[in-house]
PDB file of N, CA and C in Angstrom:
ATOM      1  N   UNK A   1      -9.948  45.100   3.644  1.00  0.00           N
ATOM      2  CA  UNK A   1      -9.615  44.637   2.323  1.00  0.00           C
ATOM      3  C   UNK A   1      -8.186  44.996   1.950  1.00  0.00           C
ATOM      4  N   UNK A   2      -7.744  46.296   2.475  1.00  0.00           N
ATOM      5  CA  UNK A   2      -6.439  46.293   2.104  1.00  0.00           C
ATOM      6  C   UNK A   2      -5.833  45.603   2.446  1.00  0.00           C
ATOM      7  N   UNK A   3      -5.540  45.186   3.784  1.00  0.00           N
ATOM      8  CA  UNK A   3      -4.882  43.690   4.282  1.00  0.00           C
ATOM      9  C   UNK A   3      -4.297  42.767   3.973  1.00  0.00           C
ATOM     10  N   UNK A   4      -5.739  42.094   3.287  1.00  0.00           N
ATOM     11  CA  UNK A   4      -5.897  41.141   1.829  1.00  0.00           C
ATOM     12  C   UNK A   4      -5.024  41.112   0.914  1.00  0.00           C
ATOM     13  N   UNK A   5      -5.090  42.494   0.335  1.00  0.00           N
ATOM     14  CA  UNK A   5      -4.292  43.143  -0.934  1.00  0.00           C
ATOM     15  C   UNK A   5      -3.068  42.571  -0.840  1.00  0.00           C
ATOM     16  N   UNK A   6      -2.189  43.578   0.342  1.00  0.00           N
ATOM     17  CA  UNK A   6      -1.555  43.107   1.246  1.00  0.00           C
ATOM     18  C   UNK A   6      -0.563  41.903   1.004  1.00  0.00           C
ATOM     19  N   UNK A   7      -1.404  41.299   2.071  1.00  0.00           N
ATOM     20  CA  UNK A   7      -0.796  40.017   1.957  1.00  0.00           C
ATOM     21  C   UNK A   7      -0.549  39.328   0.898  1.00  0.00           C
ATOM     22  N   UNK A   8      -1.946  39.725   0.032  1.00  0.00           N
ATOM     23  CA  UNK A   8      -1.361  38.583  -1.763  1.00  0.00           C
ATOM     24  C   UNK A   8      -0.078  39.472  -1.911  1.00  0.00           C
ATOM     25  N   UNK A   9       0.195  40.239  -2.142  1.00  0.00           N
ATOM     26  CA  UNK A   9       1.170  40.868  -2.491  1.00  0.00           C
ATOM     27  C   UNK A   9       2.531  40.237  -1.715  1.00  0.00           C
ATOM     28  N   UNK A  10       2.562  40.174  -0.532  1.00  0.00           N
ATOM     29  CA  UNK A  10       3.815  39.437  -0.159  1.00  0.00           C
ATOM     30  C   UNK A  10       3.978  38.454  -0.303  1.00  0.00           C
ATOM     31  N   UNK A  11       2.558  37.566  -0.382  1.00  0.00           N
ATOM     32  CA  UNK A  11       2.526  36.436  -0.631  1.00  0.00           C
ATOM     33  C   UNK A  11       3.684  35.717  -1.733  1.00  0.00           C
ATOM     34  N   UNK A  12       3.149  36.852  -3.037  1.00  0.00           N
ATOM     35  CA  UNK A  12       3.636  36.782  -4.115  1.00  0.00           C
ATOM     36  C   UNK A  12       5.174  36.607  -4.351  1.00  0.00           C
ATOM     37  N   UNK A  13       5.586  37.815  -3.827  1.00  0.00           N
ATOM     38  CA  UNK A  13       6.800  38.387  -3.566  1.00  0.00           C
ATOM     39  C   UNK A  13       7.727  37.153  -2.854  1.00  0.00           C
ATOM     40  N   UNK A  14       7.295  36.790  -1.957  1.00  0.00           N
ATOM     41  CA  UNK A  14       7.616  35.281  -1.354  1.00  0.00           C
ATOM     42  C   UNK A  14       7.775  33.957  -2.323  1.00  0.00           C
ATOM     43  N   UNK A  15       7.230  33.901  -2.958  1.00  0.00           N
ATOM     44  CA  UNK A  15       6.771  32.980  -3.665  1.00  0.00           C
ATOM     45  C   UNK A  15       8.360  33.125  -4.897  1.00  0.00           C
ATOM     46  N   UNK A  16       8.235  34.560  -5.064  1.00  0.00           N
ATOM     47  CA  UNK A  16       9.565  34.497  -6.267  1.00  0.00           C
ATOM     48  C   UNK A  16      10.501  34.334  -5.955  1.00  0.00           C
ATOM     49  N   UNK A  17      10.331  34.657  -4.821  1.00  0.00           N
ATOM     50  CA  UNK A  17      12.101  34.930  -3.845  1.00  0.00           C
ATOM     51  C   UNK A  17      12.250  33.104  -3.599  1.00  0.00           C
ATOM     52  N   UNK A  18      11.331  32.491  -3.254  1.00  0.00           N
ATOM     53  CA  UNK A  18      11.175  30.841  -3.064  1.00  0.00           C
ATOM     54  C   UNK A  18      11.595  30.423  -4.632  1.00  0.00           C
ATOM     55  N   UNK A  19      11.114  30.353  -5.569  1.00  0.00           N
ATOM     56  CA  UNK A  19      11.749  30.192  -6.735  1.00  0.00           C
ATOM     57  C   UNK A  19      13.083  30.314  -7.031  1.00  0.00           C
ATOM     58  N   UNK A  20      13.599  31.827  -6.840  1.00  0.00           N
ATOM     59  CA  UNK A  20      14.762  32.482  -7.255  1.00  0.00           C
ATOM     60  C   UNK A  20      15.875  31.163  -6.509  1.00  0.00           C
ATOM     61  N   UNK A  21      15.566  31.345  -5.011  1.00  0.00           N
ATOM     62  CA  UNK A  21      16.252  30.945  -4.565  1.00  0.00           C
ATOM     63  C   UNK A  21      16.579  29.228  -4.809  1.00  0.00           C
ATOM     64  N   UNK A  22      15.860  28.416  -5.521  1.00  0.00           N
ATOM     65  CA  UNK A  22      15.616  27.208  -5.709  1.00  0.00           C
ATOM     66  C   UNK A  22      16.340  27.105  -7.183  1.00  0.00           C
ATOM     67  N   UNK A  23      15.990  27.747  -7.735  1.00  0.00           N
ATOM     68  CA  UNK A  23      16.442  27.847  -8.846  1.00  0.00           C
ATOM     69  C   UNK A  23      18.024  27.902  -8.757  1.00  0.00           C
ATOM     70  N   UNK A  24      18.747  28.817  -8.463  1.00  0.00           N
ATOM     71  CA  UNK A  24      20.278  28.789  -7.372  1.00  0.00           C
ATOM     72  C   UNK A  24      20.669  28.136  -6.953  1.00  0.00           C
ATOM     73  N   UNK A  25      20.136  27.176  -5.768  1.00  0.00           N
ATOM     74  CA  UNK A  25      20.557  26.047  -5.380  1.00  0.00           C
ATOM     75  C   UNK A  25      20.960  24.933  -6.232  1.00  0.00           C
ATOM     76  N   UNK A  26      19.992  24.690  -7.278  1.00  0.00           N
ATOM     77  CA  UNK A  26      19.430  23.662  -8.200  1.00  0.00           C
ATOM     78  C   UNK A  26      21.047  23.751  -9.201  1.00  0.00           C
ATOM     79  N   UNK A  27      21.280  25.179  -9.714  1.00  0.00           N
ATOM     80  CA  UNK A  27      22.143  25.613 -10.365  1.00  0.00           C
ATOM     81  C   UNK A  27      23.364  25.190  -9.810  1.00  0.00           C
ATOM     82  N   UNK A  28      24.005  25.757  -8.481  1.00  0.00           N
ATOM     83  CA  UNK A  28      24.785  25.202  -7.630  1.00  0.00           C
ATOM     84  C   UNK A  28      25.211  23.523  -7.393  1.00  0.00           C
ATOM     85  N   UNK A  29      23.898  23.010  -7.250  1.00  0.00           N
ATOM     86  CA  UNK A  29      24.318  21.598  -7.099  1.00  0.00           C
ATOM     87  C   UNK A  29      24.746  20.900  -8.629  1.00  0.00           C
ATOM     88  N   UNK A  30      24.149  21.831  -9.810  1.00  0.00           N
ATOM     89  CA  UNK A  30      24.662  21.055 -11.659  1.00  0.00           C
ATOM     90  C   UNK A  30      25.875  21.413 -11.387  1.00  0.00           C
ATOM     91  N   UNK A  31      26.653  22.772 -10.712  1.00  0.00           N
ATOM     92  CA  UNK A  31      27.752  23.205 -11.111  1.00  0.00           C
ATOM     93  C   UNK A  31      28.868  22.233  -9.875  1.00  0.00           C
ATOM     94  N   UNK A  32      28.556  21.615  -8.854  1.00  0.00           N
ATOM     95  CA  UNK A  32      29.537  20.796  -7.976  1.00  0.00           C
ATOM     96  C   UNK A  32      29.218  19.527  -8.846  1.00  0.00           C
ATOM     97  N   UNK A  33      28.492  18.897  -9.243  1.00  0.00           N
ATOM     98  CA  UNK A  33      27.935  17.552 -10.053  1.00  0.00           C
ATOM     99  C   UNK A  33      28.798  17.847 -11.213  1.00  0.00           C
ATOM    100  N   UNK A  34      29.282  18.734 -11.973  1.00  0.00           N
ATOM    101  CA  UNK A  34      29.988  18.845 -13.320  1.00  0.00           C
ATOM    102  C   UNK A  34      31.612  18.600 -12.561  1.00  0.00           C
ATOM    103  N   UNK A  35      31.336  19.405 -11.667  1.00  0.00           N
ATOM    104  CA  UNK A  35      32.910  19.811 -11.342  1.00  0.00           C
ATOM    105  C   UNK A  35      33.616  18.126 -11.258  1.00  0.00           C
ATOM    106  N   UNK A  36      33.018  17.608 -10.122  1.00  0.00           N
ATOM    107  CA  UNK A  36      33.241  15.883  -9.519  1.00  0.00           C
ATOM    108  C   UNK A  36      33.480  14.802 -11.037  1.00  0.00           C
ATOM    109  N   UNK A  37      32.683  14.915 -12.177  1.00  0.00           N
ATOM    110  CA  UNK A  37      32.277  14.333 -13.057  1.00  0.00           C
ATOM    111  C   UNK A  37      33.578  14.866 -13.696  1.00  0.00           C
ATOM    112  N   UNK A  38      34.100  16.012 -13.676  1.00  0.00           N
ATOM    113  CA  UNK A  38      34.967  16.120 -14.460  1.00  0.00           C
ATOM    114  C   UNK A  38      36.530  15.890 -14.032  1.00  0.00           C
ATOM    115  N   UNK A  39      36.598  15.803 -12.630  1.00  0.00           N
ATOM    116  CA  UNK A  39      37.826  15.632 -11.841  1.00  0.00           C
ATOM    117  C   UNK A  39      37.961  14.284 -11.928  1.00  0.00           C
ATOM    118  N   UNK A  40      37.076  13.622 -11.927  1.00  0.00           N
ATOM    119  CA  UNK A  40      36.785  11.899 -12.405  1.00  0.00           C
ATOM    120  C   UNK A  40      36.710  11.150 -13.574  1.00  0.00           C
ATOM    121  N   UNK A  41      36.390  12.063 -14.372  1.00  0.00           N
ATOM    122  CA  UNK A  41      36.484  11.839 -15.987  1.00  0.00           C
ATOM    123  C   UNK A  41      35.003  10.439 -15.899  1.00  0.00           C
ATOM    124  N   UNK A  42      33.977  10.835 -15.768  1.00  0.00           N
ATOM    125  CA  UNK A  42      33.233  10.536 -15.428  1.00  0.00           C
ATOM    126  C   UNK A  42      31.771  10.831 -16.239  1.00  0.00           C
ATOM    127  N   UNK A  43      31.136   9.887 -17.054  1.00  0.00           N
ATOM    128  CA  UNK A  43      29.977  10.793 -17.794  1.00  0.00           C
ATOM    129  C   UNK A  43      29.240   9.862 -17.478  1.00  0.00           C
ATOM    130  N   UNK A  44      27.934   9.984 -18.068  1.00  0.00           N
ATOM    131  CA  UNK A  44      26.412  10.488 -17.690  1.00  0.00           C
ATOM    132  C   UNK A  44      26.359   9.011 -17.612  1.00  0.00           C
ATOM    133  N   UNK A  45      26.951   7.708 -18.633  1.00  0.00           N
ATOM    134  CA  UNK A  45      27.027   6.549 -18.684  1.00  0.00           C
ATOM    135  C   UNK A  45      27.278   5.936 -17.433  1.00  0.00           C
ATOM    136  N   UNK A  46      28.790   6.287 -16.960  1.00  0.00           N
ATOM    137  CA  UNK A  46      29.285   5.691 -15.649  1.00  0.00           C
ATOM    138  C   UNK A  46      28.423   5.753 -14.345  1.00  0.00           C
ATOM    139  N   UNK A  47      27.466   6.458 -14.175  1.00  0.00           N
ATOM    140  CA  UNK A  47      26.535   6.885 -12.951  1.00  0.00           C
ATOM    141  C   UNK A  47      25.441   6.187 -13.243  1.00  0.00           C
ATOM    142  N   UNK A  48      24.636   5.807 -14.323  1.00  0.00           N
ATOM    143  CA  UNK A  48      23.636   5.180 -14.835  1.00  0.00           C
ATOM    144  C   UNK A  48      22.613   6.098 -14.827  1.00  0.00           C
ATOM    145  N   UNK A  49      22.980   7.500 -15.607  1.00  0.00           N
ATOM    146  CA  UNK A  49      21.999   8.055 -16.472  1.00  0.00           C
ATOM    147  C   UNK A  49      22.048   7.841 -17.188  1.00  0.00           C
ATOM    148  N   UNK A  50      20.521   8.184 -18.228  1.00  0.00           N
ATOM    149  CA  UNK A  50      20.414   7.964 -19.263  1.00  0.00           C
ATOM    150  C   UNK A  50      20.066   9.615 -20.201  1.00  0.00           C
ATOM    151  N   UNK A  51      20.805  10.064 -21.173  1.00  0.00           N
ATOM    152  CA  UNK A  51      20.234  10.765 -21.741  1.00  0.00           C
ATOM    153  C   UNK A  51      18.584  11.303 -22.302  1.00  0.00           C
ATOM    154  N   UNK A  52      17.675  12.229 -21.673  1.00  0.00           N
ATOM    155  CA  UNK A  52      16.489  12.971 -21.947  1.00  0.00           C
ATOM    156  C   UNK A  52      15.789  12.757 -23.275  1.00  0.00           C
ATOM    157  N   UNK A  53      16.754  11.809 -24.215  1.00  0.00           N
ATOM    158  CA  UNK A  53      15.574  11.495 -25.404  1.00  0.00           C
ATOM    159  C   UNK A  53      15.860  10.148 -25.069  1.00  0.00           C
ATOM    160  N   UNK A  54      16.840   9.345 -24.691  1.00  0.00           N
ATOM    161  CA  UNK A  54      16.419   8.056 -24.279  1.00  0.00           C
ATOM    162  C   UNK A  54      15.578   7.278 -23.256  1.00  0.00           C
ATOM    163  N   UNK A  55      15.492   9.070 -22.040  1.00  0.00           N
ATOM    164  CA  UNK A  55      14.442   8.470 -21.596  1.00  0.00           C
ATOM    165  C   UNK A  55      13.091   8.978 -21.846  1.00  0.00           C
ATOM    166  N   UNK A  56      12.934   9.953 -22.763  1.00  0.00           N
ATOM    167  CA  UNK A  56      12.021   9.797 -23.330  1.00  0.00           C
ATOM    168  C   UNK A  56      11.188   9.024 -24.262  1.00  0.00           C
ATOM    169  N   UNK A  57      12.056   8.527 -24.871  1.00  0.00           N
ATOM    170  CA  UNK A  57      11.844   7.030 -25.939  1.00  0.00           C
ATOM    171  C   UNK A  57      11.276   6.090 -25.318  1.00  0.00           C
ATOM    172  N   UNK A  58      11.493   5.747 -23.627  1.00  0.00           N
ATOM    173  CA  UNK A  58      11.545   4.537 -23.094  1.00  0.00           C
ATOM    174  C   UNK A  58       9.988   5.161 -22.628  1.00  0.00           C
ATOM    175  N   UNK A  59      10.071   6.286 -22.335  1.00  0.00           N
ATOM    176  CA  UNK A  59       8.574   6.161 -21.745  1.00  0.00           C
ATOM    177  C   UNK A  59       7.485   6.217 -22.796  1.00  0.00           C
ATOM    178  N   UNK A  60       7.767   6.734 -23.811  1.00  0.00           N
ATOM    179  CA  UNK A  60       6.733   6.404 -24.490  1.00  0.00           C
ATOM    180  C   UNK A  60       6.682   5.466 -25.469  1.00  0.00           C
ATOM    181  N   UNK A  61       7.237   3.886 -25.881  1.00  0.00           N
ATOM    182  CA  UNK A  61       6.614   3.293 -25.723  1.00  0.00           C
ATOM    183  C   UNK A  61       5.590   2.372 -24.949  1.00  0.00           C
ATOM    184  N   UNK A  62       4.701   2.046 -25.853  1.00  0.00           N
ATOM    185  CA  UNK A  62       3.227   1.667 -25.351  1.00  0.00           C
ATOM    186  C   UNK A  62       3.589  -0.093 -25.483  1.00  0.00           C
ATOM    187  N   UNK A  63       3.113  -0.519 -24.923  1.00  0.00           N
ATOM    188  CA  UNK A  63       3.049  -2.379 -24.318  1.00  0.00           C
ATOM    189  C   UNK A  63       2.307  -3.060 -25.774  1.00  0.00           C
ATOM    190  N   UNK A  64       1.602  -2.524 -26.447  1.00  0.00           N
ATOM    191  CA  UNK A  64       0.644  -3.077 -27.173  1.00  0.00           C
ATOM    192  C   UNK A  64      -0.411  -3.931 -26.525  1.00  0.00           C
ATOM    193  N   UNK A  65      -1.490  -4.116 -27.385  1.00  0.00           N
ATOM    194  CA  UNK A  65      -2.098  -5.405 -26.832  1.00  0.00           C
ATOM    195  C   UNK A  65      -1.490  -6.635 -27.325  1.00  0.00           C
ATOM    196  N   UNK A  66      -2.023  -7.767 -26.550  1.00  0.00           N
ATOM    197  CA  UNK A  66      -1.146  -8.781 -26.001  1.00  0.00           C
ATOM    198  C   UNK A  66      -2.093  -9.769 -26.773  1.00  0.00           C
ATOM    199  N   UNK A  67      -1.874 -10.929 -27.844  1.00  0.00           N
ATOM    200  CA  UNK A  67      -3.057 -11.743 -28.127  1.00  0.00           C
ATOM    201  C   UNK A  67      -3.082 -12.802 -27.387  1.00  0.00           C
ATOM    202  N   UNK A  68      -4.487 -13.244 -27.961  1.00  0.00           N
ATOM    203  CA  UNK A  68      -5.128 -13.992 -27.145  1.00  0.00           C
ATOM    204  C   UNK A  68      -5.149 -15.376 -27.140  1.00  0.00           C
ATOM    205  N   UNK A  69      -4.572 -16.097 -26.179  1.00  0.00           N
ATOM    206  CA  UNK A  69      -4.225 -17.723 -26.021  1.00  0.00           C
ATOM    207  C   UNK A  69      -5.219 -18.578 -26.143  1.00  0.00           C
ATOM    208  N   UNK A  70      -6.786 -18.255 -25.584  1.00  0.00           N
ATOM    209  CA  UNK A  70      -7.387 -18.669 -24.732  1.00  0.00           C
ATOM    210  C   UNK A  70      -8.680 -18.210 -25.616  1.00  0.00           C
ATOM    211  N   UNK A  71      -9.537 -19.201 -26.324  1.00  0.00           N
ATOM    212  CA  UNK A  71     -10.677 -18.762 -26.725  1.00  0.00           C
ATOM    213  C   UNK A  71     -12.036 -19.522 -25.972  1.00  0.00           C
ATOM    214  N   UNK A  72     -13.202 -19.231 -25.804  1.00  0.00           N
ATOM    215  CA  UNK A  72     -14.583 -19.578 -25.425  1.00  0.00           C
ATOM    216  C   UNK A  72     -15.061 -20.231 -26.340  1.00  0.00           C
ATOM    217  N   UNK A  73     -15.114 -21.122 -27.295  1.00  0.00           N
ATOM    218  CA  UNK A  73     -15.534 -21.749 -28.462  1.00  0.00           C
ATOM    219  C   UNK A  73     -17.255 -21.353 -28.790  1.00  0.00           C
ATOM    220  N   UNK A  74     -17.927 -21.226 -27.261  1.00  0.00           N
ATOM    221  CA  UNK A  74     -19.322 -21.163 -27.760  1.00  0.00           C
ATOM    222  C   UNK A  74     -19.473 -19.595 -27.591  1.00  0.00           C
ATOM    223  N   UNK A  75     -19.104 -18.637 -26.646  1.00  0.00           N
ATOM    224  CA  UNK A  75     -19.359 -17.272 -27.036  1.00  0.00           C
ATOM    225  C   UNK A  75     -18.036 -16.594 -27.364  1.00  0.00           C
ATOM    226  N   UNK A  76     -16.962 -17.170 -28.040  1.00  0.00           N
ATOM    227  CA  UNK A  76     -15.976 -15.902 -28.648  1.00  0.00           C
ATOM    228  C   UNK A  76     -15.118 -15.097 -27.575  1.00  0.00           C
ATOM    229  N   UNK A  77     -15.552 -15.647 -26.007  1.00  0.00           N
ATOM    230  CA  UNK A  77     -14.466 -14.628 -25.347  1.00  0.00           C
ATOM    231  C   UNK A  77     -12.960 -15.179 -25.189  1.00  0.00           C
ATOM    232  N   UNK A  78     -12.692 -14.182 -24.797  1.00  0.00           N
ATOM    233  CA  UNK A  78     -10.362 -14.614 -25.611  1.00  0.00           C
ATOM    234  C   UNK A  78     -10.595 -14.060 -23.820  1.00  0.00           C
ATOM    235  N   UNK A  79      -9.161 -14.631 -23.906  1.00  0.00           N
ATOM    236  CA  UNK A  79      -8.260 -14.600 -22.460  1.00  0.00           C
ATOM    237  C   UNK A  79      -6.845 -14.352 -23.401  1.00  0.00           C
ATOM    238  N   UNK A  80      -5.718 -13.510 -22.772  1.00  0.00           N
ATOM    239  CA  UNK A  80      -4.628 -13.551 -23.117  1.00  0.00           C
ATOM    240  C   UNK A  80      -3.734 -14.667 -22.366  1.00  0.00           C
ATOM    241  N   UNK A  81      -3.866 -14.716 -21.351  1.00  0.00           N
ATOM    242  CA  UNK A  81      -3.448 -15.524 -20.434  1.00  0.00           C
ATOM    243  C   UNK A  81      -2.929 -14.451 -19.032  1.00  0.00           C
ATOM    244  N   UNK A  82      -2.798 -13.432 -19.224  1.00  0.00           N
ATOM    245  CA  UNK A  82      -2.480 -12.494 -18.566  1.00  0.00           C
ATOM    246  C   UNK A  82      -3.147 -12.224 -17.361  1.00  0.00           C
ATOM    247  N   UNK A  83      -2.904 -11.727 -16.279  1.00  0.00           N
ATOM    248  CA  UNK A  83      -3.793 -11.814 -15.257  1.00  0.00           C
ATOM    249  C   UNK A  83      -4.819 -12.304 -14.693  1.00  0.00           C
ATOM    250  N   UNK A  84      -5.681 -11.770 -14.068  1.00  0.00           N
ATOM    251  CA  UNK A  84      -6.889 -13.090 -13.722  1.00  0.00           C
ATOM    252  C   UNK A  84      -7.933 -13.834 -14.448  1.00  0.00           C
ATOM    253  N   UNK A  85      -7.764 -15.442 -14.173  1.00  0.00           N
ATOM    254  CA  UNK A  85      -8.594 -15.597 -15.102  1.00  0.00           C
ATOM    255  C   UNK A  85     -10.056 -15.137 -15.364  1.00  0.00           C
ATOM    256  N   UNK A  86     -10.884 -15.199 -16.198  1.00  0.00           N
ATOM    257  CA  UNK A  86     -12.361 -14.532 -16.387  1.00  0.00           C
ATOM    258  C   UNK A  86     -12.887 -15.712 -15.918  1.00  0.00           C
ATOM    259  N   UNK A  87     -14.231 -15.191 -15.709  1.00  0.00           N
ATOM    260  CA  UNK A  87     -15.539 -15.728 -14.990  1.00  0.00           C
ATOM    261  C   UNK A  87     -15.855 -16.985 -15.924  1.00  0.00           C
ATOM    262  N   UNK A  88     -16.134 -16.928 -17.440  1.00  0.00           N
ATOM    263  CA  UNK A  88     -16.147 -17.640 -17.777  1.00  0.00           C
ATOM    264  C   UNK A  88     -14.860 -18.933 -18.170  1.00  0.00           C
ATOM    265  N   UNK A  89     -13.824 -18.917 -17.739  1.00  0.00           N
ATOM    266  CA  UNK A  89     -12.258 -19.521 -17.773  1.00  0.00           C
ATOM    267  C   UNK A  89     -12.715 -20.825 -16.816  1.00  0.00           C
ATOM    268  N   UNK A  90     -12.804 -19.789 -15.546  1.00  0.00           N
ATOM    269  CA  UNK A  90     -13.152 -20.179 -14.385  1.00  0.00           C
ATOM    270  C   UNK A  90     -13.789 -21.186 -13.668  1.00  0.00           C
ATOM    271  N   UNK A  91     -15.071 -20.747 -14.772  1.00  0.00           N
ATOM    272  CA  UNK A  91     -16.467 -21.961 -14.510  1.00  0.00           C
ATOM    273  C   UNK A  91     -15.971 -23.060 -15.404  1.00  0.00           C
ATOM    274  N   UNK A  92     -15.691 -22.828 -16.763  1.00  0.00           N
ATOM    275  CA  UNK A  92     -15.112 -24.263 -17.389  1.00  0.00           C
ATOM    276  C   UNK A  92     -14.087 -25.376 -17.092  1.00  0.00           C
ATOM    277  N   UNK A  93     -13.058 -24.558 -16.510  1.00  0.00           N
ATOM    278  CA  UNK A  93     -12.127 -25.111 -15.741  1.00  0.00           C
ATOM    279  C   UNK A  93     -12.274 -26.194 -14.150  1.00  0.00           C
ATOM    280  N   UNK A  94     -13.802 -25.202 -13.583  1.00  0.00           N
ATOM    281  CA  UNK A  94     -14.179 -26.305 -12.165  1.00  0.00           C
ATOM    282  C   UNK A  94     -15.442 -27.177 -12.638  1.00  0.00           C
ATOM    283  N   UNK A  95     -15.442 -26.954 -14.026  1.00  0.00           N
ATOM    284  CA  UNK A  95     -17.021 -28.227 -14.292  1.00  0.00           C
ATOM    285  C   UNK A  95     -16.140 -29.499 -15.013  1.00  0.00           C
ATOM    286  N   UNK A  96     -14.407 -28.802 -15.135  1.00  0.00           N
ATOM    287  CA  UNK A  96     -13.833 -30.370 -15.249  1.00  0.00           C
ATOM    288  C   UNK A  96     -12.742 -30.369 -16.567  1.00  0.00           C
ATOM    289  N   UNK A  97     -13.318 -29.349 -17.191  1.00  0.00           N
ATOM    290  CA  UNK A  97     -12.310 -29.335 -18.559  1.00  0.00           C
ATOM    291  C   UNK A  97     -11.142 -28.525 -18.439  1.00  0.00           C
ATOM    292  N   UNK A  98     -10.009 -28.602 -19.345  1.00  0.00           N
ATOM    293  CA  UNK A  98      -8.806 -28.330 -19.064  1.00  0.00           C
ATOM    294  C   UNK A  98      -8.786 -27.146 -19.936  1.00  0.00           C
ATOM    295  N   UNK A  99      -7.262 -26.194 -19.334  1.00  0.00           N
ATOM    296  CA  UNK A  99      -7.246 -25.142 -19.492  1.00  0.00           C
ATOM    297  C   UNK A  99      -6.913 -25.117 -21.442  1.00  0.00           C
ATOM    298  N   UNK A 100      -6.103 -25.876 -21.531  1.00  0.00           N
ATOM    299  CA  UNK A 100      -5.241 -26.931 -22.799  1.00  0.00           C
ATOM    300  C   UNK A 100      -6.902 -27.074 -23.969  1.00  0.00           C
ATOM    301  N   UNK A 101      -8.335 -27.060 -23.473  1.00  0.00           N
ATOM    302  CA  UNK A 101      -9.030 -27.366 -24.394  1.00  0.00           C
ATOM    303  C   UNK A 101      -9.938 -25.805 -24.933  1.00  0.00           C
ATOM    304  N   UNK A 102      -8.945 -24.881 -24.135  1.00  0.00           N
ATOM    305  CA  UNK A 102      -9.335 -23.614 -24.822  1.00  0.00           C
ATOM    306  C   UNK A 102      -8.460 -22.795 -25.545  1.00  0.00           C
ATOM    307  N   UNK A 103      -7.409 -23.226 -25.645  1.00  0.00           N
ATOM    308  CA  UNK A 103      -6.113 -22.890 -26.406  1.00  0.00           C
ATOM    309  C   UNK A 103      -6.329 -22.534 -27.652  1.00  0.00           C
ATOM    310  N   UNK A 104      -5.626 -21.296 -28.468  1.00  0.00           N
ATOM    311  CA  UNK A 104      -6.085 -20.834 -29.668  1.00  0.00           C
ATOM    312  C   UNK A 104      -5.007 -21.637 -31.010  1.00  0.00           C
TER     313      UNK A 104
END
């Protein structure tokens, strides 16, 4: 069991030193990336970043839902037009009627 102990223990110890050292590197490569950017007169625009709340903005908007083109007249189901058509689209469409006579 001591072994065990042990080893979590270097494990650990490993693990920070893996951090530390990443962390350094990481640091190193912002500080040659500033240096270049600045010998170039060069900002975040010219490279095609985008600033951390713009891309945060971008990810969180949401798509909304999308309305619906496409109604079932006798049971109420909507199609947006968006991806595949439904089962019922489907069958109306190969018994002959047009897509144009479910239109909202």
């Amino acid at each position: 069991m001591a072994q065990l102990t042990e080893l979590l223990a270097q494990k650990a110890a490993l693990e920070k030193q893996i951090e530390e050292a990443q962390r350094a590197q990481r640091a190193n490569a912002i500080a040659q990336i500033q240096t270049l950017m600045a010998e170039h007169g060069l900002t975040l625009a010219d490279i095609g970043a985008r600033p951390r709340k713009a891309r945060a903005a971008a990810a969180s908007r949401s798509t909304g839902k999308v309305a619906a083109k496409y109604r079932n007249a006798a049971t109420g189901e909507t199609w947006s037009g968006r991806g595949l058509q439904p089962r019922w689209l489907k069958a109306a469409l190969a018994s002959g009627r047009k897509l144009a006579d479910f239109a909202v």
